[in-house]
Protein backbone atom coordinates (compact mmCIF):
# COMPACT_ATOMS: atom_id res chain seq x y z
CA UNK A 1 90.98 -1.66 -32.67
CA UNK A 2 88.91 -4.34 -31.36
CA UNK A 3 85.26 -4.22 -32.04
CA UNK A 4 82.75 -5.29 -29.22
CA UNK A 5 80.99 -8.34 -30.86
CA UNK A 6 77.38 -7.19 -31.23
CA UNK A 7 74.73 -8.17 -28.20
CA UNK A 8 70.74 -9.37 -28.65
CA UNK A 9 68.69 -6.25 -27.66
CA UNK A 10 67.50 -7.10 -24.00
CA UNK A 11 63.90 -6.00 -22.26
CA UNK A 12 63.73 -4.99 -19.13
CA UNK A 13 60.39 -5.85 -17.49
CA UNK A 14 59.56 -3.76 -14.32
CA UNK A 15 56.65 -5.25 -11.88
CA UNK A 16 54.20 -3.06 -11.35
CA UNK A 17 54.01 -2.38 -7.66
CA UNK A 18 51.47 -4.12 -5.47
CA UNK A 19 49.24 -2.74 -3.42
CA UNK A 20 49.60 -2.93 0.39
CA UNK A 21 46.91 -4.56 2.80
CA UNK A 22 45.66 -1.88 3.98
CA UNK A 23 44.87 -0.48 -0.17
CA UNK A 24 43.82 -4.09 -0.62
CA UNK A 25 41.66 -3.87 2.70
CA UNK A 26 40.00 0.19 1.48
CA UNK A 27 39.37 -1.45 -2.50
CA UNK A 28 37.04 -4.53 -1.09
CA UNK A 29 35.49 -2.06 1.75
CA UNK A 30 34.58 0.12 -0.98
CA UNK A 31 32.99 -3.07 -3.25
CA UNK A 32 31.39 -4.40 -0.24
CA UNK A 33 29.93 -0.62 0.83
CA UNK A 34 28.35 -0.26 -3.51
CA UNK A 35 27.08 -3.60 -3.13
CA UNK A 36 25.04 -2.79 0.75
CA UNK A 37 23.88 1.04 -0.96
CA UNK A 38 22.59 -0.87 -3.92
CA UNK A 39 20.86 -3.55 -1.94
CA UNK A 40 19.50 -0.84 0.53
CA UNK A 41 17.66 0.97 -2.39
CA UNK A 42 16.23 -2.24 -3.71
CA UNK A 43 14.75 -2.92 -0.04
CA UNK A 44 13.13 0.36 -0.60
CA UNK A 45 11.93 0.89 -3.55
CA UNK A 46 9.88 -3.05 -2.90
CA UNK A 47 7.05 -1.96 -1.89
CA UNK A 48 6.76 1.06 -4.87
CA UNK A 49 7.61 -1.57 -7.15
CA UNK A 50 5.50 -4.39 -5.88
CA UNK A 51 2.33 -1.65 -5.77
CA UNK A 52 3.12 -1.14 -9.64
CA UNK A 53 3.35 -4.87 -10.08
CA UNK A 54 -0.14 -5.75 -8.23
CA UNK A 55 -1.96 -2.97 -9.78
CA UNK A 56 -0.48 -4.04 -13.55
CA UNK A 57 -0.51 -8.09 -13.13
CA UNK A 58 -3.99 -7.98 -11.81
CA UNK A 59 -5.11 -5.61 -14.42
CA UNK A 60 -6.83 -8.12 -16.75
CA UNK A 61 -7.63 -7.84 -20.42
CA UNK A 62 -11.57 -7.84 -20.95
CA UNK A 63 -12.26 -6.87 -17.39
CA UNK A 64 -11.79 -9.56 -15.46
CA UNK A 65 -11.81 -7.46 -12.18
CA UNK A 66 -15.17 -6.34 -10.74
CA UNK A 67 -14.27 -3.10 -9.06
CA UNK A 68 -12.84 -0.45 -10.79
CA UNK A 69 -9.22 0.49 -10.82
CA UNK A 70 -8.27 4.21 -9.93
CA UNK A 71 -6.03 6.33 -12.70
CA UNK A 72 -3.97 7.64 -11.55
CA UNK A 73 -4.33 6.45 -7.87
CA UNK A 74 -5.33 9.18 -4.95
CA UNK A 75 -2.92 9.12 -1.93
CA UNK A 76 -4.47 9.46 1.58
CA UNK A 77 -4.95 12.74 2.29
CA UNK A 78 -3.53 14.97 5.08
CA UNK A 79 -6.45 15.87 7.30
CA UNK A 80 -7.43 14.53 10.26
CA UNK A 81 -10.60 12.50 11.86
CA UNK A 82 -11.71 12.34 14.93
CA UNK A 83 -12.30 8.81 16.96
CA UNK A 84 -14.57 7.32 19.52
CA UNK A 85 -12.38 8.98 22.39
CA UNK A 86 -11.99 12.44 20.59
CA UNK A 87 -8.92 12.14 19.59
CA UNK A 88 -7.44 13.54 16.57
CA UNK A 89 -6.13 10.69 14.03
CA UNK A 90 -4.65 11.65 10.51
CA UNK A 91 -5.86 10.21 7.62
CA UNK A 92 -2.38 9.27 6.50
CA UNK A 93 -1.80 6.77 9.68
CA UNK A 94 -4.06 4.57 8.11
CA UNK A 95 -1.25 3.74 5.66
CA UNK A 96 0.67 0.00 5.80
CA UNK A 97 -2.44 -2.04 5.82
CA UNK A 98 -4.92 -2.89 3.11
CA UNK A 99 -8.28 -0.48 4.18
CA UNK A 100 -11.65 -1.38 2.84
CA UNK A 101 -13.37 1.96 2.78
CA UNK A 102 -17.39 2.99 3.14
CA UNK A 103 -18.76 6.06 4.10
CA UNK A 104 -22.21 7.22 5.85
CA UNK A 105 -23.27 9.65 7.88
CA UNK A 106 -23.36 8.91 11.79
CA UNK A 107 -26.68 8.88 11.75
CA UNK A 108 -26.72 5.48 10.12
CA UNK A 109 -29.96 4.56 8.61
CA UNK A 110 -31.42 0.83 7.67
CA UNK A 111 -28.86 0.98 4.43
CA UNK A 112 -26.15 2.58 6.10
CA UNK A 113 -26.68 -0.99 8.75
CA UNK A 114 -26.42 -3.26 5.99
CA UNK A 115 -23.52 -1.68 4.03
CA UNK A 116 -21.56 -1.94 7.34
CA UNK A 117 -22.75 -6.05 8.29
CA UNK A 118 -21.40 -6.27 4.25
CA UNK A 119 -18.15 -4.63 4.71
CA UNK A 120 -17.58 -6.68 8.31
CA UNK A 121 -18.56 -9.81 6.43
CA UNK A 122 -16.36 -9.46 3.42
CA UNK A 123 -13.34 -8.88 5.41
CA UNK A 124 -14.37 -12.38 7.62
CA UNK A 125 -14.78 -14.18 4.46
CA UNK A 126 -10.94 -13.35 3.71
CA UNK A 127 -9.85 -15.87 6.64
CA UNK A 128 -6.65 -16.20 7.61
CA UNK A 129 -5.87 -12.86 5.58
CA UNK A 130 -8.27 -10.42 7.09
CA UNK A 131 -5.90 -9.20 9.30
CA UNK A 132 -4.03 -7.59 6.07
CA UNK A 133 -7.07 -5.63 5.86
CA UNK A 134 -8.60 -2.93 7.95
CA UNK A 135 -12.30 -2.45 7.81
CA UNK A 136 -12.62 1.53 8.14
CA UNK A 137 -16.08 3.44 8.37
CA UNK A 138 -15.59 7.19 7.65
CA UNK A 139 -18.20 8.74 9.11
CA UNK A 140 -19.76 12.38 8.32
CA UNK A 141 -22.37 14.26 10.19
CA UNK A 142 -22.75 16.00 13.75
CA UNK A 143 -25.52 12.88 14.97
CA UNK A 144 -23.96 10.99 18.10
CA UNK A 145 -23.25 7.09 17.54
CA UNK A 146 -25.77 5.00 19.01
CA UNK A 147 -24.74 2.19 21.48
CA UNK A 148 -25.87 -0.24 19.35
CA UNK A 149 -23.89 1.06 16.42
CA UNK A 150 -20.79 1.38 18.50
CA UNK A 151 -21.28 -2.17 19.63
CA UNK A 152 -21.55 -3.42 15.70
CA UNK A 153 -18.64 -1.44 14.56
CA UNK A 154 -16.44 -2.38 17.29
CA UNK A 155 -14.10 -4.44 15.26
CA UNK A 156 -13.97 -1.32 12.48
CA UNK A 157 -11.80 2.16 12.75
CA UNK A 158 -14.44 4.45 13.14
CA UNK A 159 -13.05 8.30 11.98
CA UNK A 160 -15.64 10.69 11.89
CA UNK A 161 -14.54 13.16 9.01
CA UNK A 162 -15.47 16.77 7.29
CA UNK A 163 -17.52 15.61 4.78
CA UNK A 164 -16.75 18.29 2.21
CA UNK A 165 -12.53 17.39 2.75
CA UNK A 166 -13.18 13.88 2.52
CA UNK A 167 -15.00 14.63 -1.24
CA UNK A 168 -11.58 15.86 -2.00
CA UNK A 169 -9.84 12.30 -2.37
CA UNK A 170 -13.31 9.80 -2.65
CA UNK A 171 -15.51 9.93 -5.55
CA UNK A 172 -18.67 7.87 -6.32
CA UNK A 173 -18.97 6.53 -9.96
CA UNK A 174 -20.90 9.21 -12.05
CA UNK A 175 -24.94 8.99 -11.13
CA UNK A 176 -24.37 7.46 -7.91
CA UNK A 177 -23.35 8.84 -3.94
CA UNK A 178 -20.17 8.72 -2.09
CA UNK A 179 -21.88 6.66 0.29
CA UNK A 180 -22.72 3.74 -2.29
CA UNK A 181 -19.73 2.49 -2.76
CA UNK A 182 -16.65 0.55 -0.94
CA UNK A 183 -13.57 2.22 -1.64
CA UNK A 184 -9.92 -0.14 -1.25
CA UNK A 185 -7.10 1.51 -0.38
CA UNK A 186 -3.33 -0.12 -0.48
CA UNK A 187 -0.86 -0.31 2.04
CA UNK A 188 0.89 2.48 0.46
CA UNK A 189 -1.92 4.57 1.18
CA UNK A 190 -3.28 4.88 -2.31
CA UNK A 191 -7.39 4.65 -3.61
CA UNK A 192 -6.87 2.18 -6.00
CA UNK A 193 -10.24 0.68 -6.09
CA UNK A 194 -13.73 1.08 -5.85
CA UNK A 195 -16.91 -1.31 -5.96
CA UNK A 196 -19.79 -0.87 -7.50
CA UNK A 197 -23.16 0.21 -6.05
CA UNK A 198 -25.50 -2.37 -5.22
CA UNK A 199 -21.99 -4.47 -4.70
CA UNK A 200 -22.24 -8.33 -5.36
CA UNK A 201 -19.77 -9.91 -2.40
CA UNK A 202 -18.62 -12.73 -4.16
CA UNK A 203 -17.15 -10.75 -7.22
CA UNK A 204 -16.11 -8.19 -4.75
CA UNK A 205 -14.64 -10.97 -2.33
CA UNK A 206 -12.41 -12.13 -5.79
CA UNK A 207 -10.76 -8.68 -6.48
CA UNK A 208 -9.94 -8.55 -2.78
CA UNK A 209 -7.87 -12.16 -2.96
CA UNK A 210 -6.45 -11.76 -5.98
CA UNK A 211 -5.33 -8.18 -4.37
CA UNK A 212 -4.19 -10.12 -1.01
CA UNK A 213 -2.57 -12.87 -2.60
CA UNK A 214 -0.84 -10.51 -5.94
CA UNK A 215 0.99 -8.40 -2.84
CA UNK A 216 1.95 -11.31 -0.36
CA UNK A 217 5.50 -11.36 -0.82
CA UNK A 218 5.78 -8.10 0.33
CA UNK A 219 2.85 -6.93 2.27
CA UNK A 220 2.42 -8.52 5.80
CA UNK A 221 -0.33 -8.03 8.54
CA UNK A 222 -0.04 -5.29 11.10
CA UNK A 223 1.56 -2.19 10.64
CA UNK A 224 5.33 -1.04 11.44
CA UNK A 225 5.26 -0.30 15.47
């Protein structure tokens, strides 16, 4: 009987199958749709991000800043003022600009005067960047403005607020009045800062640059329309 002469052991390989366009087409959509999701959340989270970054980076060992940081910081809160025409303005729509804060009642005596030509004059010395800041005068009390006072603060947002709310979210520094101090506020809408009594404008001129200039990448003039 004749014997089959023996054969080498053979492999078969099989190709895997390929994928069709339109597979090809729904694996890169899916890539490209991650990749738009992931840069979407980094777009929004920025400006959380950037506030964290500011408030950190210009946090200086020994005190290098001259107002005093907030912790934690106090969002704007949800009542309402009132404005020149009577109308009825929340608090919170001061958010997306940079608000430098003081507070007096309407009545407006000789120190309330000067605290206000201070506050107008820090925000001119800022130049080109004092249109990243607001200058906002929240006032208390039932006295009417005088024309002359109306004239003066023409360039500010004038609210007039409950006085007892607005002790809610601004605090003076122990031993002193809410009405002694400038308060900052960040375009988030957080108190983040406030100046001493008896402020000196050029220290209080350098916290608000280094502020401007620490959140320019991502903070721009005007407010979303």
């Amino acid at each position: 009987m004749a014997q089959t002469p023996d054969e080498p052991l053979t492999l078969t390989v099989h190709s895997l199958p390929r994928l069709d366009q339109a597979s090809a087409d729904a694996a890169a959509s899916t890539r490209a749709g991650r990749w738009k999701m992931l840069g979407l959340m980094l777009v929004c989270a920025a400006p959380v991000i950037a506030s964290y970054v500011t408030y950190y980076l210009i946090r200086p060992e020994g005190r290098r800043n001259y107002g005093e940081l907030i912790d934690p910081q106090r969002a704007l809160p949800a009542f309402t003022g009132t404005d020149a025409l009577g109308q009825a303005v929340p608090l919170s729509s001061l958010k997306d600009q940079w608000l430098l804060v003081s507070v007096a009642d309407s009545a407006c005596d000789a120190a309330c005067q000067e605290h206000l030509l201070l506050q107008r004059q820090l925000r001119e010395t800022l130049g080109r960047e004092k249109d990243r800041l607001d200058w906002v005068w929240l006032r208390t009390g039932d006295a009417a403005l005088s024309d002359p006072l109306k004239q003066a603060t023409a360039a500010a947002r004038v609210l007039h607020v409950d006085a007892q709310a607005l002790a809610t979210w601004l605090q003076p520094a122990p031993g002193q009045k809410i009405e002694d101090h400038l308060y900052v506020v960040d375009p988030l809408g957080n108190w983040m800062m406030r100046f001493p009594a008896n402020i000196d404008p050029k220290q209080a001129k350098r916290d608000l640059d280094r502020l401007l200039r620490a959140s320019a990448f991502w903070d721009k003039e005007g407010r979303p329309q």
